[in-house]
Structure formats: C-alpha cells, structure tokens
Protein backbone atom coordinates (compact mmCIF):
# COMPACT_ATOMS: atom_id res chain seq x y z
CA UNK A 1 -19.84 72.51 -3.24
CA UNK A 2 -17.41 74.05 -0.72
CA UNK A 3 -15.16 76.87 -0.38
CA UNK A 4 -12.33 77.27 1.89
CA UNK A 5 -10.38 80.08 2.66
CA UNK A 6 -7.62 80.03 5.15
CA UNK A 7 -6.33 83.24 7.15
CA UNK A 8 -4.10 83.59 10.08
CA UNK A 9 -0.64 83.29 8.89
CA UNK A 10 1.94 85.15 9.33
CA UNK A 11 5.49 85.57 10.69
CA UNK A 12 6.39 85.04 13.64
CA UNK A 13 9.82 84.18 16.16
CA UNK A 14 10.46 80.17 17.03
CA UNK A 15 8.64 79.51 20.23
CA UNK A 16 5.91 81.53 19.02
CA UNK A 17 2.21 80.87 18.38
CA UNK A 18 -0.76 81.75 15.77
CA UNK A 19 -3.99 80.19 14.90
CA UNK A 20 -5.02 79.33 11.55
CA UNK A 21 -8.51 79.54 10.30
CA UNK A 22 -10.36 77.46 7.71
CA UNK A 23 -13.94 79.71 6.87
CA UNK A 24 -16.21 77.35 4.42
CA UNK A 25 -18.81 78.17 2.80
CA UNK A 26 -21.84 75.58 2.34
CA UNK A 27 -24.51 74.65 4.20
CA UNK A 28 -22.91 70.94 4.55
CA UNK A 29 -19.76 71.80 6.17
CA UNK A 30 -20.56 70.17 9.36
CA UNK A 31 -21.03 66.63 7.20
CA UNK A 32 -17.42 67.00 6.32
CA UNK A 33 -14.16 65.95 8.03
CA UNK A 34 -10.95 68.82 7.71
CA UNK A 35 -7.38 68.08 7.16
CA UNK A 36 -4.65 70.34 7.08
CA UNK A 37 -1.33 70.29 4.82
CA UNK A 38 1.70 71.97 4.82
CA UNK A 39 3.88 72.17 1.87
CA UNK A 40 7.80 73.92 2.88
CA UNK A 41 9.70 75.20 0.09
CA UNK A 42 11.26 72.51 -2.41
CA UNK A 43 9.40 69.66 -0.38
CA UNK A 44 5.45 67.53 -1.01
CA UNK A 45 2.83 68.45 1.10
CA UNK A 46 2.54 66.56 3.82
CA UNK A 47 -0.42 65.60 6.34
CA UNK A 48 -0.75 67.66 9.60
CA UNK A 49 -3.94 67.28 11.32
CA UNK A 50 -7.60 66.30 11.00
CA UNK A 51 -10.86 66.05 12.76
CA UNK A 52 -13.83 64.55 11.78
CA UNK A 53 -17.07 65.90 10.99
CA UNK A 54 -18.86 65.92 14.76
CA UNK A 55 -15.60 66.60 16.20
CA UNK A 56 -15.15 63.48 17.89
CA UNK A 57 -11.99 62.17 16.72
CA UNK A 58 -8.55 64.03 16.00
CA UNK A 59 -5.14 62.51 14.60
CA UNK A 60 -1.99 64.65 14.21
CA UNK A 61 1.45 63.75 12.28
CA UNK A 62 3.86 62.83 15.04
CA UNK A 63 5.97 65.91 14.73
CA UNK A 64 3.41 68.31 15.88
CA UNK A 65 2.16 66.36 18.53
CA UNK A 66 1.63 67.92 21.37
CA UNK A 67 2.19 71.48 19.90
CA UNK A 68 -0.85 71.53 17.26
CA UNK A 69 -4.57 72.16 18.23
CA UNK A 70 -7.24 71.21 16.16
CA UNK A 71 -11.04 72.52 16.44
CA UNK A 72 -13.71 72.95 15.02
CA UNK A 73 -17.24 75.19 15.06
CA UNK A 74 -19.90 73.94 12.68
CA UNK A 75 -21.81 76.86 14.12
CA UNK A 76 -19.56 79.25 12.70
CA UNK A 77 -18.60 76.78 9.30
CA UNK A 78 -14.85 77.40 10.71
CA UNK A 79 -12.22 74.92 11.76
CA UNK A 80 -8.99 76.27 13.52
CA UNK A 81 -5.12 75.18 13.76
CA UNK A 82 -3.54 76.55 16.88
CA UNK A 83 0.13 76.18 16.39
CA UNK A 84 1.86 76.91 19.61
CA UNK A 85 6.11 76.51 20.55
CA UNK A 86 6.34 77.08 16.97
CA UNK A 87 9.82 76.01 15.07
CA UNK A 88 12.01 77.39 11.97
CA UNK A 89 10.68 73.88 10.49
CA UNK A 90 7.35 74.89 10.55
CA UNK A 91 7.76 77.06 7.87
CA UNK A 92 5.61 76.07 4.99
CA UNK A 93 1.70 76.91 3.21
CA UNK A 94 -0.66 75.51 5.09
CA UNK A 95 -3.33 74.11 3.37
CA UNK A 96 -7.25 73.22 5.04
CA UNK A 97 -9.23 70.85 3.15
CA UNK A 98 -12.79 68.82 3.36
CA UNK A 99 -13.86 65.14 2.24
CA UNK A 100 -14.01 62.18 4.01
CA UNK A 101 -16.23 62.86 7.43
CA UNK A 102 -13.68 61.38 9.26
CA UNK A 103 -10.60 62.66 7.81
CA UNK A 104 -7.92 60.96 7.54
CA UNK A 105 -4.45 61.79 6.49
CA UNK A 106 -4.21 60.83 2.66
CA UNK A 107 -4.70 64.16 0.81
CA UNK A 108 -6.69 62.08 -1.58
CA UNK A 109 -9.80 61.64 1.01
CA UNK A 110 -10.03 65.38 0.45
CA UNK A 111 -12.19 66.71 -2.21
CA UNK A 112 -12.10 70.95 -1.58
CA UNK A 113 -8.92 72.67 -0.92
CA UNK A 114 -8.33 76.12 0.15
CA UNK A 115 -5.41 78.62 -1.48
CA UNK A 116 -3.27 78.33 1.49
CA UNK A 117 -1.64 80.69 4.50
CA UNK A 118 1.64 81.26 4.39
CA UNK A 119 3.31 80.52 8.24
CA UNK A 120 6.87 81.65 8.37
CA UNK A 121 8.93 81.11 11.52
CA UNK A 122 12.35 83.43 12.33
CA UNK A 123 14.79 81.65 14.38
C-alpha cells in the first residue's frame, strides 16, 4: 500500500514558477513509476508527466514541454514537478500517482492517487 500526499501549490503570476511535491509513504516506492494529472475546472484530467521507477526514463504531454521538470528521490520517497514560465492555462489540481514502474500516461496504469494541489496562475 501507498500514500501520496502532494504539497506545493499555490498562486502565483503567469511567468512564474513552483515545485510540486509527491511524499509517499511505503517502503516500495522506489519499485513504482509516478505520473502526474491535472484536472482545470469543468474539464477531465489529463496526463502531464511521468518517470519511471529508477528514474531513467521521463515523458511529458507536449504542452509542457520544455517548461515541466520531473524528478525523483527514492531516498527521500518524494518525486517533484517543477513548473517554471508558468501560464493562466495551467490552472488546474494537480494530481501525483504510482503504478506501472515505468509510467506511462493512461491514468489507468496508476493504482494510488494523492488528494491533489491546487496551482492557480494570475495573468
């Protein structure tokens, strides 16, 4: 069993940057690969990011490319999101989640899901 919790949001002006955290709990963390969601007001949750369990591989949705920073330290069971040149259209919950130890971008590879951060963005 894992636990996620997400912190980090916030709000914050366009062009602006934050980092998101994913803390798990679990000794098996490490075995797992972490995707993160976003889900705007009125809209489905889409993919944003992922990175497999040992790190070695990362994939992004094409709209954040470039601008989104995935990580990971299995030392410290955390995974991070670092969101930089940030836009009005960024707006939305992010959501980390575990499962697959490669990820992937189909939330249905994930099997534990955190409560979300809220990331707001002023123009």
């Amino acid at each position: 069993q894992v636990q996620l919790v997400e912190s980090g949001g916030g709000l914050v002006q366009a062009g602006g940057s934050l980092r998101l955290s994913c803390a798990a709990s679990g000794r098996t963390f490490s075995r797992y690969g972490v995707g993160w969601f976003r889900q705007a007001p009125g809209k489905e949750r889409e993919f944003v990011a992922t990175i497999s369990w040992n790190a070695d591989s990362t994939y992004y949705t094409d709209s954040v490319k470039g601008r989104f920073t995935i990580s990971r330290d299995n030392g410290k069971n955390t995974v991070y999101l670092q969101i930089d040149s940030l836009k009005p259209e960024d707006t939305a919950v992010y959501y980390c989640a575990a499962g697959a130890p490669y990820g992937g971008s189909w939330w249905g590879e994930y099997d534990y899901w955190g409560q979300g951060a809220q990331v707001t963005v002023s123009s």
